[in-house]
C-alpha atoms as a PDB file:
ATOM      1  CA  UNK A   1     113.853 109.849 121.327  1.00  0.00           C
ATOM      2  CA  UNK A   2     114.687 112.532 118.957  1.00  0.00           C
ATOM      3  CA  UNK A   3     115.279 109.429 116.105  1.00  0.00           C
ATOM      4  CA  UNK A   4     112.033 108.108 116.860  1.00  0.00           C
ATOM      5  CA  UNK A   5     110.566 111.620 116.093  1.00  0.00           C
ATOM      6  CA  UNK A   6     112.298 112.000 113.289  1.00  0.00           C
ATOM      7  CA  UNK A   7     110.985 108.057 111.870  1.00  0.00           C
ATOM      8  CA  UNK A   8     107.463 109.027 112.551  1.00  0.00           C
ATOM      9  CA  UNK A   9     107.351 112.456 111.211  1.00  0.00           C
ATOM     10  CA  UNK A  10     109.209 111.809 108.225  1.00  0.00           C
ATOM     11  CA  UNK A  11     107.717 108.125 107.335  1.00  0.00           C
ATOM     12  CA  UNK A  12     110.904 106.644 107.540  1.00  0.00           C
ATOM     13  CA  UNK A  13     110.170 102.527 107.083  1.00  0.00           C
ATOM     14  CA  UNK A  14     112.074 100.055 110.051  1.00  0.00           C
ATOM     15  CA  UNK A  15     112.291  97.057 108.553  1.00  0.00           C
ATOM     16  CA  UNK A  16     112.362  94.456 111.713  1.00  0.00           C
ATOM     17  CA  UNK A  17     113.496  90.602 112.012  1.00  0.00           C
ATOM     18  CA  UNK A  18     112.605  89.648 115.671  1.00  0.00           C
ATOM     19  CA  UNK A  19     113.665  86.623 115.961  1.00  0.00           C
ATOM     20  CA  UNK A  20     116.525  87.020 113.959  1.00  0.00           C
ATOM     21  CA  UNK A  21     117.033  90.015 116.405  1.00  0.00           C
ATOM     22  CA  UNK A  22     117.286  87.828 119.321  1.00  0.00           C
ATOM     23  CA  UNK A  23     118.914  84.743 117.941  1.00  0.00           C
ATOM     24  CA  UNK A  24     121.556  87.100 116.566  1.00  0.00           C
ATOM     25  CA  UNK A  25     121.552  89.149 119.898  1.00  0.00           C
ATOM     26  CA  UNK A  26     121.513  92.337 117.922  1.00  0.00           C
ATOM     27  CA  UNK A  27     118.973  93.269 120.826  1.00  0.00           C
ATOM     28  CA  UNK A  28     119.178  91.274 124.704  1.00  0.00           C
ATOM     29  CA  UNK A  29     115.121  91.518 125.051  1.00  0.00           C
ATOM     30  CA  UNK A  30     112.415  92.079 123.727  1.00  0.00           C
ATOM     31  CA  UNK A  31     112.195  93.594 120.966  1.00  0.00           C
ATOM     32  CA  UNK A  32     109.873  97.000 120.758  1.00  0.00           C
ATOM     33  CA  UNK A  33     107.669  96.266 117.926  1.00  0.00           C
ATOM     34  CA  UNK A  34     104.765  97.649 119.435  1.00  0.00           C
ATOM     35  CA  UNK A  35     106.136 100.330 121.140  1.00  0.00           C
ATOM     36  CA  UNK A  36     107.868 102.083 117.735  1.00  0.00           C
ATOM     37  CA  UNK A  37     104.472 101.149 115.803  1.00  0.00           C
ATOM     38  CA  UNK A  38     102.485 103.182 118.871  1.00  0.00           C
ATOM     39  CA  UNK A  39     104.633 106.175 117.909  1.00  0.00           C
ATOM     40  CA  UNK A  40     103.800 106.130 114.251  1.00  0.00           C
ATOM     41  CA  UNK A  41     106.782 104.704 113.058  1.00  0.00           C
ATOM     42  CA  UNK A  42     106.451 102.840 109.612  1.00  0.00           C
ATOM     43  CA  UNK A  43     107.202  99.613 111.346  1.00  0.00           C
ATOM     44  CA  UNK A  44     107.231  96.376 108.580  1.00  0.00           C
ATOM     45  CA  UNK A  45     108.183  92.902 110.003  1.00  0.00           C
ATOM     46  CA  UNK A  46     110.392  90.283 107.804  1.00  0.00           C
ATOM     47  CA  UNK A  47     112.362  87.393 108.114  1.00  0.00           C
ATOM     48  CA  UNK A  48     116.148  87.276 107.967  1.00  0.00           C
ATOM     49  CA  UNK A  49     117.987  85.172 105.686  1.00  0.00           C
ATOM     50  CA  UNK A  50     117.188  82.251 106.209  1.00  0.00           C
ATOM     51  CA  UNK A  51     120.788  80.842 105.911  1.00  0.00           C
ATOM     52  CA  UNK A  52     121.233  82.869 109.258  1.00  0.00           C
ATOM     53  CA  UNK A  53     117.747  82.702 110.809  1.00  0.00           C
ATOM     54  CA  UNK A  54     116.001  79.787 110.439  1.00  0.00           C
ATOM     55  CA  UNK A  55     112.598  81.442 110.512  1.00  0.00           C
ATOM     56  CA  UNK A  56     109.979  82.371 107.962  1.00  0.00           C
ATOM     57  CA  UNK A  57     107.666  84.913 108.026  1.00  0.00           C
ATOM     58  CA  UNK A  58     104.411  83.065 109.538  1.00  0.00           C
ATOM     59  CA  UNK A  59     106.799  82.850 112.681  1.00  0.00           C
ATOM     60  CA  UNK A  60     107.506  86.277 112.501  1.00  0.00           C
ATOM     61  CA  UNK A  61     104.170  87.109 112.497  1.00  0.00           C
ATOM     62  CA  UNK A  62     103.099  84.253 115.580  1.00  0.00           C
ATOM     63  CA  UNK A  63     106.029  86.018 117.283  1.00  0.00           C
ATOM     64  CA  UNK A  64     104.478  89.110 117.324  1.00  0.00           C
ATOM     65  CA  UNK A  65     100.685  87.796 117.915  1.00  0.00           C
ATOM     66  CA  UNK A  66     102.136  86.386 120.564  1.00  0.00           C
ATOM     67  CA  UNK A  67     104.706  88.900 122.129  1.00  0.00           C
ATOM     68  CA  UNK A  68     102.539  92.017 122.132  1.00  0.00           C
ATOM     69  CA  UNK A  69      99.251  92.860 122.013  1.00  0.00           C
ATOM     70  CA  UNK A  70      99.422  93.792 118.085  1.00  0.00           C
ATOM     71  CA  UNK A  71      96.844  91.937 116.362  1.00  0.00           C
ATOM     72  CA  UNK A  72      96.197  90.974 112.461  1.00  0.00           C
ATOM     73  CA  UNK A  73      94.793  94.470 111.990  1.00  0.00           C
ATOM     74  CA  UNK A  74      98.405  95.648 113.241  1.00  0.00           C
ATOM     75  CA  UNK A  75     100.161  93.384 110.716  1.00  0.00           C
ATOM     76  CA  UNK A  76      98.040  94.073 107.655  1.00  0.00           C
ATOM     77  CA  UNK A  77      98.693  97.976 108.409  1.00  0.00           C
ATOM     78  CA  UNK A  78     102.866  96.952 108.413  1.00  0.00           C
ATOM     79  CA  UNK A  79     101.990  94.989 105.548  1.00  0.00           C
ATOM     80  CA  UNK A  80     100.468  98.394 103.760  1.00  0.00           C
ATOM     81  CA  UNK A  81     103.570 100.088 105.138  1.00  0.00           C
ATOM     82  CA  UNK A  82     105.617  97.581 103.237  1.00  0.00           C
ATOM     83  CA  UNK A  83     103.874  97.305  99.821  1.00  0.00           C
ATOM     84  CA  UNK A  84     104.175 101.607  99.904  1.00  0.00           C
ATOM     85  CA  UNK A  85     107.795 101.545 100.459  1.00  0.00           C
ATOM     86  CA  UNK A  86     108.824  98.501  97.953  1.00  0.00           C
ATOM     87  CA  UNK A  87     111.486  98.750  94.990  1.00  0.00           C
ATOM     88  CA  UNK A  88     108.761  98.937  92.735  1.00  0.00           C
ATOM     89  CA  UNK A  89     106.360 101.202  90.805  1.00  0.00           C
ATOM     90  CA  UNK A  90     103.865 103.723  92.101  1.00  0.00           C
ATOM     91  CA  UNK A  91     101.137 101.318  89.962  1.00  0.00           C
ATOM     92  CA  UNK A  92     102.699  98.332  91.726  1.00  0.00           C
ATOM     93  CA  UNK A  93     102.696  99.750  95.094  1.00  0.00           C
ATOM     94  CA  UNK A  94      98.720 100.837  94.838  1.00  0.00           C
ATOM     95  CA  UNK A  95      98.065  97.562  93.518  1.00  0.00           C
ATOM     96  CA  UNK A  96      99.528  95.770  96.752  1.00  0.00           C
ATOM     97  CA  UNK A  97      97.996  98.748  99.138  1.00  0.00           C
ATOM     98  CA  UNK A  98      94.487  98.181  97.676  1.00  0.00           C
ATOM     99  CA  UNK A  99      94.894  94.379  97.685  1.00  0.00           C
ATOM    100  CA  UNK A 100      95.722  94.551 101.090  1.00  0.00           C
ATOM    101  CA  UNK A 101      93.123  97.353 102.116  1.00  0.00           C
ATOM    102  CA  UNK A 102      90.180  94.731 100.746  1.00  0.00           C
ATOM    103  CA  UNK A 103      91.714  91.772 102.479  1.00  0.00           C
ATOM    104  CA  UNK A 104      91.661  93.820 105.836  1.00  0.00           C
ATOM    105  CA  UNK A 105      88.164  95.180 105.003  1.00  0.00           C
ATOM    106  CA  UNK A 106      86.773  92.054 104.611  1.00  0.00           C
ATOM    107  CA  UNK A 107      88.257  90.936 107.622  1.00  0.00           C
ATOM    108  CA  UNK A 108      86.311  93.815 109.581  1.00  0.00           C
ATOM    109  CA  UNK A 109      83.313  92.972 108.217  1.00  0.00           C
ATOM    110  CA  UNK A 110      83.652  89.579 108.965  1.00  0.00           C
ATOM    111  CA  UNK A 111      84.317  90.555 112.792  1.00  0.00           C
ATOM    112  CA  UNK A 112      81.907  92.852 112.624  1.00  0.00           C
ATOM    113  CA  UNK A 113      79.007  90.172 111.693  1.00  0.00           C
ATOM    114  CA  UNK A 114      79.716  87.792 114.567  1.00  0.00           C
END
C-alpha cells in the first residue's frame, strides 16, 4: 500500500505488459490494471518483446477492453501518461499530449452526438 501511495503522489509511470505478465507468470492472475489506474497511478500499457511475447499492442489493448471495465477513454489517458514520460523533449512530449488530447476530444464529441 504504502508503494502505491508513493506511485500516485509522486507520478511515478508503471509501465505494464499483461499478457506478457501472464504468459511469463511474473503475476498468477489477473493482472490489476484497473485497480492501480483507480488509485492515480501513472499506469501506461505496452507490449513485451516480441521475441518473448508474441503479442502486439492492439492485443494489449483488447486485453484490457476486455478484462476490466477500462474503456478507450482509459487508454487514451495511459496513452497521455506515456507520451509525458517518453525519452524525448518537453516540445516532443506536448506535441504527442495535444495530439492525443484532440483525438480523445473528438471522440467525446462524437459520443456525445449520438
Amino acid at each position: 500500500q504504502e508503494l502505491v501511495e508513493k506511485l500516485a503522489r509522486e507520478g511515478i509511470p508503471l509501465e505494464v505488459c499483461p499478457i506478457s505478465n501472464l504468459q511469463t507468470q511474473a503475476i498468477k492472475e489477473k493482472v490489476p490494471v484497473e485497480e492501480l489506474y483507480r488509485k492515480g497511478i501513472c499506469i501506461t500499457i505496452s507490449p513485451d518483446n516480441d521475441t518473448v511475447s508474441s503479442t502486439n499492442i492492439l492485443e494489449e489493448y483488447d486485453y484490457i477492453l476486455s478484462n476490466t471495465n477500462l474503456g478507450i477513454a482509459d487508454l487514451l489517458q495511459m496513452n497521455i501518461y506515456a507520451a509525458q514520460n517518453i525519452f524525448g523533449t518537453e516540445k516532443q512530449k506536448a506535441r504527442l499530449v495535444e495530439r492525443i488530447k484532440a483525438y480523445k476530444d473528438k471522440l467525446n464529441k462524437d459520443d456525445m452526438g449520438r
